[in-house]
C-alpha atoms as a PDB file:
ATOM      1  CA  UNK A   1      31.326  -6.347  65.660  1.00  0.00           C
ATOM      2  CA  UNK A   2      34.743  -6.009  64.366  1.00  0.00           C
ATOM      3  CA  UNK A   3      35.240  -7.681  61.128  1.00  0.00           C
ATOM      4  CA  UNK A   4      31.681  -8.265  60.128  1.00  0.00           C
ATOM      5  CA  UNK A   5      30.932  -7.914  56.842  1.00  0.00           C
ATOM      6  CA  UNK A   6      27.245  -7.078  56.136  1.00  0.00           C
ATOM      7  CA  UNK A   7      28.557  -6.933  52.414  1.00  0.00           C
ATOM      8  CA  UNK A   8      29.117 -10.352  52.350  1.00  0.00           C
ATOM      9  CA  UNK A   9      26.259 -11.341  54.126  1.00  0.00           C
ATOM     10  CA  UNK A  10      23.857 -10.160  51.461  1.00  0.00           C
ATOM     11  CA  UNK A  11      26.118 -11.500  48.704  1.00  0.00           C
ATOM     12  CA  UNK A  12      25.263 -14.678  50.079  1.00  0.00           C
ATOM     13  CA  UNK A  13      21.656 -14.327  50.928  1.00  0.00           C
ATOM     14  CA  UNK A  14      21.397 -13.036  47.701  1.00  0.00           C
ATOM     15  CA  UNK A  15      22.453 -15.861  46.163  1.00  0.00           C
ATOM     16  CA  UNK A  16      20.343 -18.130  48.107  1.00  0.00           C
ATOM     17  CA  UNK A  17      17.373 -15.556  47.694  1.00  0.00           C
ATOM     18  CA  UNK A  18      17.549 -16.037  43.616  1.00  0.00           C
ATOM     19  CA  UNK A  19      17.662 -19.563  43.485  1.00  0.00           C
ATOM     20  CA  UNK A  20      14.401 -19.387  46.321  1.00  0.00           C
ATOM     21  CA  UNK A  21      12.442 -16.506  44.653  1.00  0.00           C
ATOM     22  CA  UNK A  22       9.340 -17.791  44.638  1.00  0.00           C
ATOM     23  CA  UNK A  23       9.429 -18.976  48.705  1.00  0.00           C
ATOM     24  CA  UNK A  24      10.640 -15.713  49.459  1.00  0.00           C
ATOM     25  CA  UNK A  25       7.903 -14.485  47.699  1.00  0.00           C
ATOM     26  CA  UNK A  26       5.546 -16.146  49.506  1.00  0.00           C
ATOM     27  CA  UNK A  27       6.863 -15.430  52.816  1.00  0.00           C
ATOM     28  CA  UNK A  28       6.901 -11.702  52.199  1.00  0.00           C
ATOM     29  CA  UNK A  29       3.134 -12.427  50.719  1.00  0.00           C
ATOM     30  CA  UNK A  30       2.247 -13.839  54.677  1.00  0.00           C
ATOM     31  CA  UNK A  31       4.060 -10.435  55.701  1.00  0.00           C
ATOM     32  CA  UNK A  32       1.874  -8.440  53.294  1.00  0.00           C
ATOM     33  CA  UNK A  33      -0.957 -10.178  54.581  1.00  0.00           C
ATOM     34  CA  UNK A  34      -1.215  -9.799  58.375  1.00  0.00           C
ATOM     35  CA  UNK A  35      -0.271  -6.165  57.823  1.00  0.00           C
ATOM     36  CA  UNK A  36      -3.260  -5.511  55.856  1.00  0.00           C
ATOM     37  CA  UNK A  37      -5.066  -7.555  58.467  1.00  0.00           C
ATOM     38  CA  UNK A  38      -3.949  -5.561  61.274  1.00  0.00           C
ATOM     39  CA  UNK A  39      -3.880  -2.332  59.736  1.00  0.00           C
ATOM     40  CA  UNK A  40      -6.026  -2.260  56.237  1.00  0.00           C
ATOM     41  CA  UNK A  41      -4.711  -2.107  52.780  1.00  0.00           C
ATOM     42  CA  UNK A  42      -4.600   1.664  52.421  1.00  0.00           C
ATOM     43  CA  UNK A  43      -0.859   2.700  52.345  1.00  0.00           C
ATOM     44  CA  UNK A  44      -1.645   5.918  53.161  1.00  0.00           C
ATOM     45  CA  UNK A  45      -3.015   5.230  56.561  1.00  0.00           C
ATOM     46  CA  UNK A  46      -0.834   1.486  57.316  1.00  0.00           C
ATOM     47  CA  UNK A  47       2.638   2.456  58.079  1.00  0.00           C
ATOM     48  CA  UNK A  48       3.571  -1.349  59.077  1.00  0.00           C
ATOM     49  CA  UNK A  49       2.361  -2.223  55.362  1.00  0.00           C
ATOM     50  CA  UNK A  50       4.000   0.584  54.052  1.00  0.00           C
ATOM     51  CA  UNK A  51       7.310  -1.091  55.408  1.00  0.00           C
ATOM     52  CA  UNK A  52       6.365  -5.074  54.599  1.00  0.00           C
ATOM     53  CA  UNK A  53       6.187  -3.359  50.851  1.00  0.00           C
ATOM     54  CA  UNK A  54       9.477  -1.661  51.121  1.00  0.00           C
ATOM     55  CA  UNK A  55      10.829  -4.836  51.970  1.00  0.00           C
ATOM     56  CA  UNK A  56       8.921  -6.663  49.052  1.00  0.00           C
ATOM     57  CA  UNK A  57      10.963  -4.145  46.341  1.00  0.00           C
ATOM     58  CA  UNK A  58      14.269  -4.331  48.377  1.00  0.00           C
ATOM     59  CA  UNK A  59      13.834  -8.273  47.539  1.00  0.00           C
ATOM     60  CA  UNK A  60      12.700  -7.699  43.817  1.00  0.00           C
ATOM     61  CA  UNK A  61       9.198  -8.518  43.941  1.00  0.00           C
ATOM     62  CA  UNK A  62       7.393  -7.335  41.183  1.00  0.00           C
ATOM     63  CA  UNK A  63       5.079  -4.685  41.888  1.00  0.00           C
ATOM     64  CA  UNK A  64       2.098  -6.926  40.394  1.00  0.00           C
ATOM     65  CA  UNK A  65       2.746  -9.634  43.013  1.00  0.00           C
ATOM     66  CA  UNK A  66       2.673  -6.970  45.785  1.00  0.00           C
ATOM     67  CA  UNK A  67      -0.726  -5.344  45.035  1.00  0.00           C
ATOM     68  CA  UNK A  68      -2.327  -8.712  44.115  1.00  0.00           C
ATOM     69  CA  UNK A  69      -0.930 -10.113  47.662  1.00  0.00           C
ATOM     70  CA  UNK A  70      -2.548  -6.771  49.355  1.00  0.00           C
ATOM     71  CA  UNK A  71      -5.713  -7.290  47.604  1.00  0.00           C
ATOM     72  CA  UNK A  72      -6.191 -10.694  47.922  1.00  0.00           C
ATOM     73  CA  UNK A  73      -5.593 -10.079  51.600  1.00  0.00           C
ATOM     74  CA  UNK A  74      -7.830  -7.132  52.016  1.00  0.00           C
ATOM     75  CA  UNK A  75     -10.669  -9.541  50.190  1.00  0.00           C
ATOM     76  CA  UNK A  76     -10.015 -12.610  52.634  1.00  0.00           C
ATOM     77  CA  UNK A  77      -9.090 -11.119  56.172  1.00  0.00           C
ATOM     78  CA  UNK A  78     -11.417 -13.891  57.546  1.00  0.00           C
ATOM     79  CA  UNK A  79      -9.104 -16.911  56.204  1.00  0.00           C
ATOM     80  CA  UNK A  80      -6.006 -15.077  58.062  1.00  0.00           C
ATOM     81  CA  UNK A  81      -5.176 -16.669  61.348  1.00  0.00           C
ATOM     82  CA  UNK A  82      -1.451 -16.498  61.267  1.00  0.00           C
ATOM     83  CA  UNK A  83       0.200 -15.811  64.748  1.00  0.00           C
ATOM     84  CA  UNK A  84       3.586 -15.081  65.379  1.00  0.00           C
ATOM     85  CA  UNK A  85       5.689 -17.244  67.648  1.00  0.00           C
ATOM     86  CA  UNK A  86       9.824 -16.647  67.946  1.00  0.00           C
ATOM     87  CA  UNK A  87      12.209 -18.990  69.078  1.00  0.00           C
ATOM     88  CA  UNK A  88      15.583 -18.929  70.259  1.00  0.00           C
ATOM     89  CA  UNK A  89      18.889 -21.184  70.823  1.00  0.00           C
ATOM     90  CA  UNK A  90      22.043 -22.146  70.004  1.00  0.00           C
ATOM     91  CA  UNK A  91      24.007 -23.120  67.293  1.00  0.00           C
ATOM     92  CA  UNK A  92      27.756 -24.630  66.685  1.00  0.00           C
ATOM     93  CA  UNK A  93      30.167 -22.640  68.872  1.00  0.00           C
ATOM     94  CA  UNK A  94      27.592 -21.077  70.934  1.00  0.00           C
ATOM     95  CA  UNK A  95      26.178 -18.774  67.627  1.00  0.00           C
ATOM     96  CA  UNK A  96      22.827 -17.507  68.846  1.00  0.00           C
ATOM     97  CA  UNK A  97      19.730 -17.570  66.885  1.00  0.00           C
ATOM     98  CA  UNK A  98      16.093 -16.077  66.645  1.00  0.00           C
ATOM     99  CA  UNK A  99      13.760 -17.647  64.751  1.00  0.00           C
ATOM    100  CA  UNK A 100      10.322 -15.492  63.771  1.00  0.00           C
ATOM    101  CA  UNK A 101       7.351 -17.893  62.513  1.00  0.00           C
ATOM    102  CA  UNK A 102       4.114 -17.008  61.039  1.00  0.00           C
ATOM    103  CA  UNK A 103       2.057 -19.768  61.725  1.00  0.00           C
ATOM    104  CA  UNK A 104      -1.297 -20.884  62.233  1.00  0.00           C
ATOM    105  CA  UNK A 105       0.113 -24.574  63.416  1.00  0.00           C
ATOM    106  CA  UNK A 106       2.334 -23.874  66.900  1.00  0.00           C
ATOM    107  CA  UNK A 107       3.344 -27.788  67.198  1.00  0.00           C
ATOM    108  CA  UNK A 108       4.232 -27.893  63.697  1.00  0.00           C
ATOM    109  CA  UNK A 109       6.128 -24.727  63.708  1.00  0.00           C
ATOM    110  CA  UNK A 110       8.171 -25.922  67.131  1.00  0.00           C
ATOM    111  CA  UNK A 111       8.993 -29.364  65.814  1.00  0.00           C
ATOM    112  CA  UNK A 112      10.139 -28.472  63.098  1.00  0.00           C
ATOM    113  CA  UNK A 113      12.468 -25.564  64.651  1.00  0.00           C
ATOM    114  CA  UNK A 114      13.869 -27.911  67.021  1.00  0.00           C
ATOM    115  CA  UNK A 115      14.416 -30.325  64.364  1.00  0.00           C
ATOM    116  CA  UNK A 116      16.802 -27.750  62.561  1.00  0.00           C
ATOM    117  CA  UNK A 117      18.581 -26.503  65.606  1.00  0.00           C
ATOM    118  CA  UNK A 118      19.514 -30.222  66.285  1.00  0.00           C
ATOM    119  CA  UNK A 119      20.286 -31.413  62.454  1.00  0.00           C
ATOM    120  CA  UNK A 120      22.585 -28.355  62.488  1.00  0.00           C
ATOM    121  CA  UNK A 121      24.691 -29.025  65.534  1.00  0.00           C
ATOM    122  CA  UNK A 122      22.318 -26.514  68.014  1.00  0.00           C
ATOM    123  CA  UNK A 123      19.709 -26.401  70.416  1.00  0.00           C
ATOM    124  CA  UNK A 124      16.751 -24.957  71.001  1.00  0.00           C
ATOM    125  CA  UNK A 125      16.747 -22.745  74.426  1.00  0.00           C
ATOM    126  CA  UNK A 126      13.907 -21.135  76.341  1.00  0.00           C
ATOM    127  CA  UNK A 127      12.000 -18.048  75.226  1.00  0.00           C
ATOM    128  CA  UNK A 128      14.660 -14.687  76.025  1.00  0.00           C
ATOM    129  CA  UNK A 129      17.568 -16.940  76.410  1.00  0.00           C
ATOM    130  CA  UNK A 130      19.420 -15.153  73.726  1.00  0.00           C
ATOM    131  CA  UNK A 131      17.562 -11.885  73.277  1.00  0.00           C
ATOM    132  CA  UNK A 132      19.251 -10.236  75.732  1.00  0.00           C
ATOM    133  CA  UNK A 133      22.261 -10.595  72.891  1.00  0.00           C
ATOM    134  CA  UNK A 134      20.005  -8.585  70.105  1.00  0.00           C
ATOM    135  CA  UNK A 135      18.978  -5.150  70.199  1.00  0.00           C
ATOM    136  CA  UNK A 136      15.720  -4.586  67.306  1.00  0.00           C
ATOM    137  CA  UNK A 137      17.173  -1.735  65.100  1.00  0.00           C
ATOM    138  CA  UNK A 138      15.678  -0.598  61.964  1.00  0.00           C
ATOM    139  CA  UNK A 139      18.784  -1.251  59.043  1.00  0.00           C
ATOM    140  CA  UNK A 140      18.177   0.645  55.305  1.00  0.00           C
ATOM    141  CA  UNK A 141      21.487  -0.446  53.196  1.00  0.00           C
ATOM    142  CA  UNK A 142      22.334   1.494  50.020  1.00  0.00           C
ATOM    143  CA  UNK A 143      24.712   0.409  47.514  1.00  0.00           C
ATOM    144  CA  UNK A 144      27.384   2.526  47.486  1.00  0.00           C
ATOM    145  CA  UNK A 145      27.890   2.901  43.489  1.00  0.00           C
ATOM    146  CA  UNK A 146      27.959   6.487  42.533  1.00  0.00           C
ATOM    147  CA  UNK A 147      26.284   7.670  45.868  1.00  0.00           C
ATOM    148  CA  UNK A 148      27.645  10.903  47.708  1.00  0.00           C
ATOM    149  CA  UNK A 149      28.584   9.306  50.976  1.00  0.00           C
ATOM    150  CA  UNK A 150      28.579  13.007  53.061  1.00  0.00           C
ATOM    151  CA  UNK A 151      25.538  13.758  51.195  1.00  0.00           C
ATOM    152  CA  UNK A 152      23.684  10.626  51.930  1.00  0.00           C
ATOM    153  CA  UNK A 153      25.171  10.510  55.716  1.00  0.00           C
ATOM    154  CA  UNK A 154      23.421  14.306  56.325  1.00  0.00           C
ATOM    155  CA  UNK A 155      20.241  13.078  54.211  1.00  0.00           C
ATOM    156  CA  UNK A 156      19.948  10.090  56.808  1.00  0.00           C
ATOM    157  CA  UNK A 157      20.977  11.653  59.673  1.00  0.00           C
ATOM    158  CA  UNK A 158      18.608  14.931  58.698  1.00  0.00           C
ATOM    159  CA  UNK A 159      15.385  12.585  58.470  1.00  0.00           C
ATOM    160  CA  UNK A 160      16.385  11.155  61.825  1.00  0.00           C
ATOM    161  CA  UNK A 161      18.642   8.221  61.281  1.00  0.00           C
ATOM    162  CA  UNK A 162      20.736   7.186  64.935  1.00  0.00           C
ATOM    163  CA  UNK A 163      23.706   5.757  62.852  1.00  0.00           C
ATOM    164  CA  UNK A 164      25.622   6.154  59.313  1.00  0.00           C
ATOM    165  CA  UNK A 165      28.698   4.140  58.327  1.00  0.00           C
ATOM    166  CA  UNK A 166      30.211   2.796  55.233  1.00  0.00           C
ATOM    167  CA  UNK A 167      31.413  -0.852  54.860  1.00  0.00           C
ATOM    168  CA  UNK A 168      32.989  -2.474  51.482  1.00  0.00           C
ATOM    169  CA  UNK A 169      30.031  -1.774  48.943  1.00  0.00           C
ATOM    170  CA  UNK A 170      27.542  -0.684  50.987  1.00  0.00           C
ATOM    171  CA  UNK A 171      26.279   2.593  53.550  1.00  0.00           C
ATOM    172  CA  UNK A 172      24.667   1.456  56.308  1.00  0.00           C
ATOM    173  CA  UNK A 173      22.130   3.621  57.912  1.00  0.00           C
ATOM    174  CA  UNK A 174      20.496   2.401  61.226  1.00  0.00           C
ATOM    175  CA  UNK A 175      17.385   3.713  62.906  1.00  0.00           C
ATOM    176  CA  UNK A 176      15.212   3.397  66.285  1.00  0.00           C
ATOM    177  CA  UNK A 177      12.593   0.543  65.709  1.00  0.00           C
ATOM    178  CA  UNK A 178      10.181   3.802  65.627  1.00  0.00           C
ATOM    179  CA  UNK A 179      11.937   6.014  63.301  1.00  0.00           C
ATOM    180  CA  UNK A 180      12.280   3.269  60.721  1.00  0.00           C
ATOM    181  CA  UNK A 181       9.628   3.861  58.193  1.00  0.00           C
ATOM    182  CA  UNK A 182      10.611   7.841  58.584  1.00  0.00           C
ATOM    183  CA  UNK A 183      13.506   7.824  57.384  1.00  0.00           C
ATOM    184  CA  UNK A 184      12.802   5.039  55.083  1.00  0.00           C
ATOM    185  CA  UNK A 185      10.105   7.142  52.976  1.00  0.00           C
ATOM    186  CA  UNK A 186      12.566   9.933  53.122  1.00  0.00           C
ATOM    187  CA  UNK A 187      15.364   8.196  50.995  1.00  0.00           C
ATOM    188  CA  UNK A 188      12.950   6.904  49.025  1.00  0.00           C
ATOM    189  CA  UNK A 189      11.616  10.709  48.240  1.00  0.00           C
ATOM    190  CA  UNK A 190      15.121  11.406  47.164  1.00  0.00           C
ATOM    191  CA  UNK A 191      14.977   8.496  44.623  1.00  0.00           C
ATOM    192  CA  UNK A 192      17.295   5.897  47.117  1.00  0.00           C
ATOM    193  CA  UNK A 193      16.454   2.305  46.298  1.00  0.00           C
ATOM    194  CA  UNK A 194      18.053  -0.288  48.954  1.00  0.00           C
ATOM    195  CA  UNK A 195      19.300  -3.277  49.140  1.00  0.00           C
ATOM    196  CA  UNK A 196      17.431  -4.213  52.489  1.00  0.00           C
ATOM    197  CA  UNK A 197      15.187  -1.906  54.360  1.00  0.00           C
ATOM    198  CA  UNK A 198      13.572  -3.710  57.712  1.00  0.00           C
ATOM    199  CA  UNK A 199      13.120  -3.289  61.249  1.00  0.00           C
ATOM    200  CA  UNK A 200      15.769  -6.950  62.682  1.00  0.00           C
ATOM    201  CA  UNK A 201      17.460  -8.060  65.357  1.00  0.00           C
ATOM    202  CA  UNK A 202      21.047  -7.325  65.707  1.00  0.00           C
ATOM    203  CA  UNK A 203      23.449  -9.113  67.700  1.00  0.00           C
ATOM    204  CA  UNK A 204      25.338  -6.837  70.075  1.00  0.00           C
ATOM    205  CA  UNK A 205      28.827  -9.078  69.627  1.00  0.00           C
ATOM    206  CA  UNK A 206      29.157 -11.286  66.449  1.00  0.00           C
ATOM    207  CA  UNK A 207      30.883 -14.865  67.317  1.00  0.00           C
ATOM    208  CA  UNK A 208      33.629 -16.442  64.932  1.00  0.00           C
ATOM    209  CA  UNK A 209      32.640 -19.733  63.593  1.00  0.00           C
ATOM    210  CA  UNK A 210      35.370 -21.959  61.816  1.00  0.00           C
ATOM    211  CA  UNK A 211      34.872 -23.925  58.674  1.00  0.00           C
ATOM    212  CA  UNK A 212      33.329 -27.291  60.101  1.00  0.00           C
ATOM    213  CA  UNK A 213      31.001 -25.118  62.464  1.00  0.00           C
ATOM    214  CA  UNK A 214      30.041 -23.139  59.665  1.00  0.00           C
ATOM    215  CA  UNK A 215      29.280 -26.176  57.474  1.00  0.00           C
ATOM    216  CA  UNK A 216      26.625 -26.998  60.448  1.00  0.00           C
ATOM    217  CA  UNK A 217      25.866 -23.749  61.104  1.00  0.00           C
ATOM    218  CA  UNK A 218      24.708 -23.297  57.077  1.00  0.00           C
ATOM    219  CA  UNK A 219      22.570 -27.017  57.261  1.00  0.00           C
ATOM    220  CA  UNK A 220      20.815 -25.297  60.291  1.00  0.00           C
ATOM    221  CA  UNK A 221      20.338 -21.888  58.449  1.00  0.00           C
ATOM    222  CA  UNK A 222      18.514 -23.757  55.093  1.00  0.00           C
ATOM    223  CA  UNK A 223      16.323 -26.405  57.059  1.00  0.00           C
ATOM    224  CA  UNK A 224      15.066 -22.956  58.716  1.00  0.00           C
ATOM    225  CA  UNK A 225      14.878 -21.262  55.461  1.00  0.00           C
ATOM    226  CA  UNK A 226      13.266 -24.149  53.576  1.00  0.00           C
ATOM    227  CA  UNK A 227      10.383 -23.969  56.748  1.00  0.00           C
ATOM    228  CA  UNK A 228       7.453 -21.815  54.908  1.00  0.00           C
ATOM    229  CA  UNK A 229       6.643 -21.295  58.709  1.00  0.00           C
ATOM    230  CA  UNK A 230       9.287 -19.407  58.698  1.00  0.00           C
ATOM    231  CA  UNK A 231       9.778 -15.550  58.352  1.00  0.00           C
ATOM    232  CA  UNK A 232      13.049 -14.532  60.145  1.00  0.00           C
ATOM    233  CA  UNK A 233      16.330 -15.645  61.247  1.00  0.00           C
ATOM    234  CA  UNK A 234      18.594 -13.273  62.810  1.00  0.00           C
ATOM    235  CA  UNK A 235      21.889 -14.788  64.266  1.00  0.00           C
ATOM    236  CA  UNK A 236      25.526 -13.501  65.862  1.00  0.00           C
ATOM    237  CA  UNK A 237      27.642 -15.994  63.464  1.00  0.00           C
ATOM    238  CA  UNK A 238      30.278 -14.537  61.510  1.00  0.00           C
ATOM    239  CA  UNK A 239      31.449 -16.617  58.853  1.00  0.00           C
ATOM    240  CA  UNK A 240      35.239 -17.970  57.940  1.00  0.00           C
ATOM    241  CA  UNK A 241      36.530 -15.107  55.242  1.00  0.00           C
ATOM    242  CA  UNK A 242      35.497 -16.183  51.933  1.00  0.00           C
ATOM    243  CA  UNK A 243      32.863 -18.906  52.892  1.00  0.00           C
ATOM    244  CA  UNK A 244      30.505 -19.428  50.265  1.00  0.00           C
ATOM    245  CA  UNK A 245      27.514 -21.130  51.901  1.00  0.00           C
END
């Protein structure tokens, strides 16, 4: 994991994520809505929606589109017939990639995966072919600004983080899958707002990608993005220093 810059990472998705607002809006609407579905719209008792919503602020949605998307879910549960399906493969150089749709059209969703493995110089593998590679870690990053770093380290740690470290501009705090929304609600009591906050996949080993692969690589990663299908791409590319996407 040397070298990786998480930093730079969400520099760039940031980018992208401004100039895509309103699909990343509707994605995290989707989110909103099977959560609701599977759990009810009371975010007292739905811990999973309690987390799709701290995602939803992490990525500026406004807090009108959030309850509107929770409502209008808890008011149409019958219309909901989303599944999730996840795919995995290749990319240039051997990167690998998980894909997480929420779909309610499986040949659609496939095709159209495939489709951007192979425009992007990948290819789509069998189901657990690249798993193995991830381990699913919950991931809360702060922006460092004028934040106590031993302070916030024991106020992680404390509400049961598994790992605190600092990188460029940001803390990093990571978390057991089932610890995540714990520790989560207990920054948040102490006023922390975060850049991300989600349960992902995280590659083990991250795999150096050179300019041309990375030109590929980036094709692949916004044909996925553009998908509304959808949700999730987690990958094990790291990217030439100072590429801009």
């Amino acid at each position: 994991m040397s070298g990786h810059s998480k930093w730079h990472n969400i520099q760039a998705k940031k980018g992208k994520m401004d100039s895509k607002r309103g699909k990343v809006f509707t994605k995290i609407g989707k989110e909103l809505m099977m959560a609701v579905k599977n759990g009810g719209g009371n975010l007292d008792t739905n811990a999973r929606l309690r987390d799709v919503v701290a995602k939803a602020k992490a990525a500026n949605m406004p807090n009108d589109n959030i309850q509107r998307a929770i409502k209008k879910a808890s008011g149409e549960l019958g219309a909901v017939n989303f599944e999730t399906i996840v795919y995995e493969g290749y990319g240039p150089s051997g990167v690998a990639v998980i894909v997480e749709t929420l779909t309610d059209n499986k040949n659609r969703s496939a095709g159209n995966v495939r489709s951007a493995f192979t425009k992007g110089g990948g290819n789509m593998g069998t189901s657990g072919c690249v798993g193995f590679m991830f381990q699913q870690k919950g991931e809360i990053i702060i922006e460092k600004e004028d934040q106590d770093e031993d302070e916030l380290m024991m106020m992680a740690l404390d509400a049961g983080a598994e790992d605190f470290s600092a990188e460029d501009e940001v803390f990093v705090i990571t978390t057991a899958p089932e610890d995540f929304g714990t520790v989560r609600e207990a920054l948040e009591e102490k006023g922390m707002e975060f850049l991300e906050a989600e349960v992902k996949m995280i590659p083990d080993t991250y795999t150096e990608i050179n300019e041309e692969d990375a030109k590929k690589f980036q094709k692949m990663l916004d044909l996925l993005e553009d998908d509304d299908d959808v949700q999730n791409i987690w990958h094990s590319a790291e990217f030439p220093e100072g590429w801009e996407g």
